[in-house]
Protein backbone atom coordinates (compact mmCIF):
# COMPACT_ATOMS: atom_id res chain seq x y z
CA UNK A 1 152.74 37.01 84.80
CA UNK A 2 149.32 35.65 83.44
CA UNK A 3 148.02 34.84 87.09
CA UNK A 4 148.57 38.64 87.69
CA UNK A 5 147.20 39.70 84.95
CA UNK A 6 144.15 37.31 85.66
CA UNK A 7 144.39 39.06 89.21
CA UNK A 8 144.27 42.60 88.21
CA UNK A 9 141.25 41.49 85.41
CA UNK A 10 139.07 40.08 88.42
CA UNK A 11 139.86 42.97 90.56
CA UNK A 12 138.41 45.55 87.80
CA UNK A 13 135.47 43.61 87.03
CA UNK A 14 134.64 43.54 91.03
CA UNK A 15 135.55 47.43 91.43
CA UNK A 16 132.87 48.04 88.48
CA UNK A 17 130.22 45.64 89.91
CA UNK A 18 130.83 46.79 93.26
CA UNK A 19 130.13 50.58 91.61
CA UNK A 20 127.08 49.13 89.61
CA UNK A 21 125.51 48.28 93.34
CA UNK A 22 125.82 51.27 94.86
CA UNK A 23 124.48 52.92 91.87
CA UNK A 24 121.09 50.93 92.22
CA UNK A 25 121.16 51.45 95.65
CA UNK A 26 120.33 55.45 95.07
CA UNK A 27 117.19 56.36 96.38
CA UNK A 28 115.21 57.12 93.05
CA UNK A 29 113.68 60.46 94.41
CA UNK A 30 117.31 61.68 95.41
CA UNK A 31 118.62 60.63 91.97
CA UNK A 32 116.03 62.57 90.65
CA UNK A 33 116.57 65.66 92.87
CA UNK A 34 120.38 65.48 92.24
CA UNK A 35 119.37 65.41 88.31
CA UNK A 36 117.43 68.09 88.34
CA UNK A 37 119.79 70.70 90.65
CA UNK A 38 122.54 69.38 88.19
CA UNK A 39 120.24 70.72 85.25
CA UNK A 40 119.39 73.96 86.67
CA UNK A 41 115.90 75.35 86.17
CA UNK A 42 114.39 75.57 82.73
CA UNK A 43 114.07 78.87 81.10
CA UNK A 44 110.46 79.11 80.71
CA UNK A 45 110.08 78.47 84.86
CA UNK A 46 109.29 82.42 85.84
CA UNK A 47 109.29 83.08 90.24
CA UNK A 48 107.32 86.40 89.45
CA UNK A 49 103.72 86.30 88.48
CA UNK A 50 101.77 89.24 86.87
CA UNK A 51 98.47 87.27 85.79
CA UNK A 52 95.53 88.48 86.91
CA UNK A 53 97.33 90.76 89.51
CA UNK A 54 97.19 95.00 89.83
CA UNK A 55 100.28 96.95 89.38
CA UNK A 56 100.96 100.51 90.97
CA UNK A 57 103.42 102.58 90.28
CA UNK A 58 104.98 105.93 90.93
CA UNK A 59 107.25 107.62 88.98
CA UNK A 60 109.14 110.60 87.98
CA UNK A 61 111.50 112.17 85.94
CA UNK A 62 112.39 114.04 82.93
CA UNK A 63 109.92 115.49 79.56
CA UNK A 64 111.42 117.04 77.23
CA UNK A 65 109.24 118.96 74.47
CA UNK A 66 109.66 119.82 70.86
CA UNK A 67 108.94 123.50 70.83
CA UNK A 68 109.84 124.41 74.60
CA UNK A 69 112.68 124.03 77.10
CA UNK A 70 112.95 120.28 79.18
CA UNK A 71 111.60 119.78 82.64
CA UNK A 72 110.49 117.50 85.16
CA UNK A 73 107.76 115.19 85.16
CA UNK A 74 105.94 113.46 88.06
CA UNK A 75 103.29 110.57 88.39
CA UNK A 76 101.51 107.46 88.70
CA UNK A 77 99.97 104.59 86.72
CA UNK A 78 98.16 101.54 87.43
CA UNK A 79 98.17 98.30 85.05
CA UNK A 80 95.81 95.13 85.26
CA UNK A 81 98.15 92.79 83.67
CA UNK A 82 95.66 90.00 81.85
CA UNK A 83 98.42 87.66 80.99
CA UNK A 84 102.11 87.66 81.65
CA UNK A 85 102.44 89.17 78.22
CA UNK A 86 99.42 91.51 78.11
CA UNK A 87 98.17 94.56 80.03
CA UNK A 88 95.84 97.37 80.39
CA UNK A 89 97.82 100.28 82.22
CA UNK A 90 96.17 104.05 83.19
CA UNK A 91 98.63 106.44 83.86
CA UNK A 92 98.32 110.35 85.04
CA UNK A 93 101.57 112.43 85.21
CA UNK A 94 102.48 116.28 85.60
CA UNK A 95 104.46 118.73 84.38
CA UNK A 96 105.10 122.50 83.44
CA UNK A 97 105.05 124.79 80.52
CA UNK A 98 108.76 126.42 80.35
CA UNK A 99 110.68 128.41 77.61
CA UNK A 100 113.58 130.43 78.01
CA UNK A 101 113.60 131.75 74.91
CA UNK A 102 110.36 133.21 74.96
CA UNK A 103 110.86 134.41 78.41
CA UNK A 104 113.54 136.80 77.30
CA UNK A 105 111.14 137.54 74.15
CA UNK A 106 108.50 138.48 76.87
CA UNK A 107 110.52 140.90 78.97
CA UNK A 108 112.75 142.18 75.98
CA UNK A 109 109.32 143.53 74.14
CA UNK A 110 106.40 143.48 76.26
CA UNK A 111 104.42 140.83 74.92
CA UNK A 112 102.92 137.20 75.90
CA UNK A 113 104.01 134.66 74.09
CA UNK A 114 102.96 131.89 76.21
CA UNK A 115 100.00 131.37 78.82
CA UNK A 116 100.56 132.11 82.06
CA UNK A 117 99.03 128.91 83.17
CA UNK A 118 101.75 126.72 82.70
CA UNK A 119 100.63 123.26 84.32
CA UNK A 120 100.69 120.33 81.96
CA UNK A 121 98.22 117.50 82.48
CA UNK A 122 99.06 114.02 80.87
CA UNK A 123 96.26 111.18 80.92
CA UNK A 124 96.74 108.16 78.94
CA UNK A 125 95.42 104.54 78.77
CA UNK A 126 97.99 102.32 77.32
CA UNK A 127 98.01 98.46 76.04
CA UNK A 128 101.28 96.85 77.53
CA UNK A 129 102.75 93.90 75.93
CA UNK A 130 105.86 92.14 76.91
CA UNK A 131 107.38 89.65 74.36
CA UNK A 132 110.82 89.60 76.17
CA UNK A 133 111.13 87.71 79.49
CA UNK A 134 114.61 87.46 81.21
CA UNK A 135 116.92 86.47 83.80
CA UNK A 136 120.29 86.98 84.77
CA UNK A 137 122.56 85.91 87.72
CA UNK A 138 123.86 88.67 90.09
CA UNK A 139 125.73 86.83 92.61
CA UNK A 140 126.37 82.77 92.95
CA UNK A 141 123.37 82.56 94.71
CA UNK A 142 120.62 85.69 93.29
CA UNK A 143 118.71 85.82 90.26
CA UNK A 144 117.08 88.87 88.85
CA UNK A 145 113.72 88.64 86.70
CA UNK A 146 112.90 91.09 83.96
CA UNK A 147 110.79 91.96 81.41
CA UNK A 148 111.57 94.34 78.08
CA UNK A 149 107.54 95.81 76.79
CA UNK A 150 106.36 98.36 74.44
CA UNK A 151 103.27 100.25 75.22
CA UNK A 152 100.43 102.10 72.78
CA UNK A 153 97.71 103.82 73.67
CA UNK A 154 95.54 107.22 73.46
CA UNK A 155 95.03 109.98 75.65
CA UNK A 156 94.43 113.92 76.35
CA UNK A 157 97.38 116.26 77.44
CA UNK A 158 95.25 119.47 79.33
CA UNK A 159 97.47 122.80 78.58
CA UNK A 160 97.34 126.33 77.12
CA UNK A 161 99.16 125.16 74.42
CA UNK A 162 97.50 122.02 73.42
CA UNK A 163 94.28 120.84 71.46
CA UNK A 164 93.87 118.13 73.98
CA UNK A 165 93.88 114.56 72.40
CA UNK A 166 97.08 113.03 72.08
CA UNK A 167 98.70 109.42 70.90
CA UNK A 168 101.49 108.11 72.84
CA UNK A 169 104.01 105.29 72.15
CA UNK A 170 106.83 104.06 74.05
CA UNK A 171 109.28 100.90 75.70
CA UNK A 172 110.14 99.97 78.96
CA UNK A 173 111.78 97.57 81.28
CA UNK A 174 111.03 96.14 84.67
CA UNK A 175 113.63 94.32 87.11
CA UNK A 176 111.73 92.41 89.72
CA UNK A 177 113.00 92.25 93.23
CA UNK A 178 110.66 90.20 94.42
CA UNK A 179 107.14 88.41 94.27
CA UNK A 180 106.20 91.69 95.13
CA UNK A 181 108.13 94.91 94.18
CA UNK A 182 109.44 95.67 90.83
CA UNK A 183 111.53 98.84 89.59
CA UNK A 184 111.01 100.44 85.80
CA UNK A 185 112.55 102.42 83.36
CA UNK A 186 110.44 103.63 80.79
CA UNK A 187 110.73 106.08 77.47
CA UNK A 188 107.00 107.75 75.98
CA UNK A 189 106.61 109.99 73.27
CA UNK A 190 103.74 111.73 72.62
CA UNK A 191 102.40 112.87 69.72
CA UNK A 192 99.63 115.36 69.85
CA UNK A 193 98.50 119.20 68.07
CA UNK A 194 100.66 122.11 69.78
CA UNK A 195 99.55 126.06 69.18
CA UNK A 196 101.86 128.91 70.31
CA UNK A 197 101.06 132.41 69.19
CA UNK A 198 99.55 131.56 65.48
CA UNK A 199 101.16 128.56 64.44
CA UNK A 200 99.57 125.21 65.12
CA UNK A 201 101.63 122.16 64.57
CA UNK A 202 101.90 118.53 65.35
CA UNK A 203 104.86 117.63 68.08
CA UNK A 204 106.67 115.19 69.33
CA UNK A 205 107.20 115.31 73.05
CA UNK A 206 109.67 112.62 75.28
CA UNK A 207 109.66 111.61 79.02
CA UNK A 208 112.21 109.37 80.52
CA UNK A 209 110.98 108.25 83.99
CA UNK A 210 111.65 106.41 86.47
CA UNK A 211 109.12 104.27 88.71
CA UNK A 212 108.69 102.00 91.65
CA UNK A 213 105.67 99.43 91.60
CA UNK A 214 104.17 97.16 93.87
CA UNK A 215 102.00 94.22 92.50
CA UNK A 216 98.64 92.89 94.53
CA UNK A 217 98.55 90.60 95.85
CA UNK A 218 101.54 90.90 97.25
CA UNK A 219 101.26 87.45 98.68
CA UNK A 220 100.83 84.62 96.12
C-alpha cells in the first residue's frame, strides 16, 4: 500500500514538472499575443480617428416651429474636428414657411397674414464637443464605434418672419461604420426673434435630422 502510494506521489510530481516544461517552452511573443487576445482590447483603444480630419455631411429631415405648422428640412454641414473631443462645424439647411391655420384665415377673410415668400434660410456655426465615446458588439465578430456630443453656437435664420440672428443648441450621436463613413442623428433648437402680423416674440424652433458623413482623409 505505501509503495503505491509512493508510486502515485512520484507520478504527480513528474505530471506537474513535465507541465512546468512545456510552460517555459512557450514562445514569449506568443504568450504575450495569447494574453492579450484573452484580455480583449482596452476601452480607451478607438479604430476611428477624427483629429485633425474634415467631416461632411448631408442631412435631412423634420423642423418643427413654435408659431407655425411642421415641415421638412434639408442640408449640409461641414466640421473640422480639432481633437477627438472638440470641433468647429458650419452648417446651412432649408426649409419653408407653412401654416394651416392662417391659410384658412387668409381665404376665409381676404387678408395676408403671412409673406408670400416662404423659404427659410438656416446658417449656423456651432462648437461640437463629445465627452461620450462608445462601443458595442453587434455580432461575435463586429464592433460599432460611437460618439454622444452636444453642440452651441450662433447664427442667422433669413425669412419674412424673422429678425435674422439666432442662437442654437442641440445633441447628437454618430455610429461609425468605418475609418471612413459615419451616420448621425441629431436634435437643434433654435432660439431666435419671430414677427407675424404685429406681435414680435422670441421662439423656440426644433429639427430632428438625419445625416450621412464622410471624413477626409478617408485613408489613414
Amino acid at each position: 500500500m505505501k509503495r503505491a502510494l509512493v508510486a502515485v506521489a512520484f507520478g504527480a510530481l513528474a505530471l506537474f514538472g513535465a507541465r512546468e516544461a512545456a510552460a517555459d517552452c512557450v514562445d514569449p511573443v506568443e504568450k504575450a499575443k495569447l494574453i492579450a487576445a484573452k484580455r480583449g482590447r482596452r476601452a480607451d483603444e478607438r479604430d476611428f480617428v477624427k483629429q485633425g480630419r474634415h467631416e461632411l455631411t448631408v442631412q435631412g429631415g423634420y423642423y418643427v416651429s413654435d408659431l407655425l405648422d411642421g415641415t421638412f428640412v434639408v442640408g449640409a454641414a461641414y466640421t473640422y474636428h480639432l481633437t477627438e473631443d472638440a470641433g468647429i462645424e458650419a452648417s446651412f439647411a432649408y426649409s419653408q414657411v407653412r401654416s394651416s391655420v392662417a391659410s384658412r384665415l387668409e381665404q376665409d377673410r381676404g387678408v395676408t397674414i403671412l409673406p408670400k415668400q416662404d423659404r427659410v434660410y438656416l446658417v449656423f456655426t456651432d462648437l461640437v464637443w463629445s465627452p461620450v465615446h462608445g462601443k458595442m458588439r453587434v455580432f461575435a465578430d463586429s464592433i460599432i464605434h460611437f460618439d454622444i456630443y452636444g453642440a452651441a453656437g450662433v447664427g442667422i435664420i433669413d425669412n419674412a418672419t424673422s429678425f435674422g440672428a439666432a442662437g442654437q443648441f442641440g445633441l447628437g450621436s454618430k455610429i461609425f461604420l468605418s475609418k471612413s463613413w459615419a451616420v448621425r442623428l441629431d436634435v437643434r433648437d433654435q432660439l431666435y426673434k419671430q414677427q407675424i402680423l404685429s406681435v414680435r416674440q422670441y421662439v423656440n424652433d426644433f429639427s430632428l435630422t438625419l445625416g450621412v458623413s464622410v471624413f477626409l482623409p478617408t485613408r489613414l
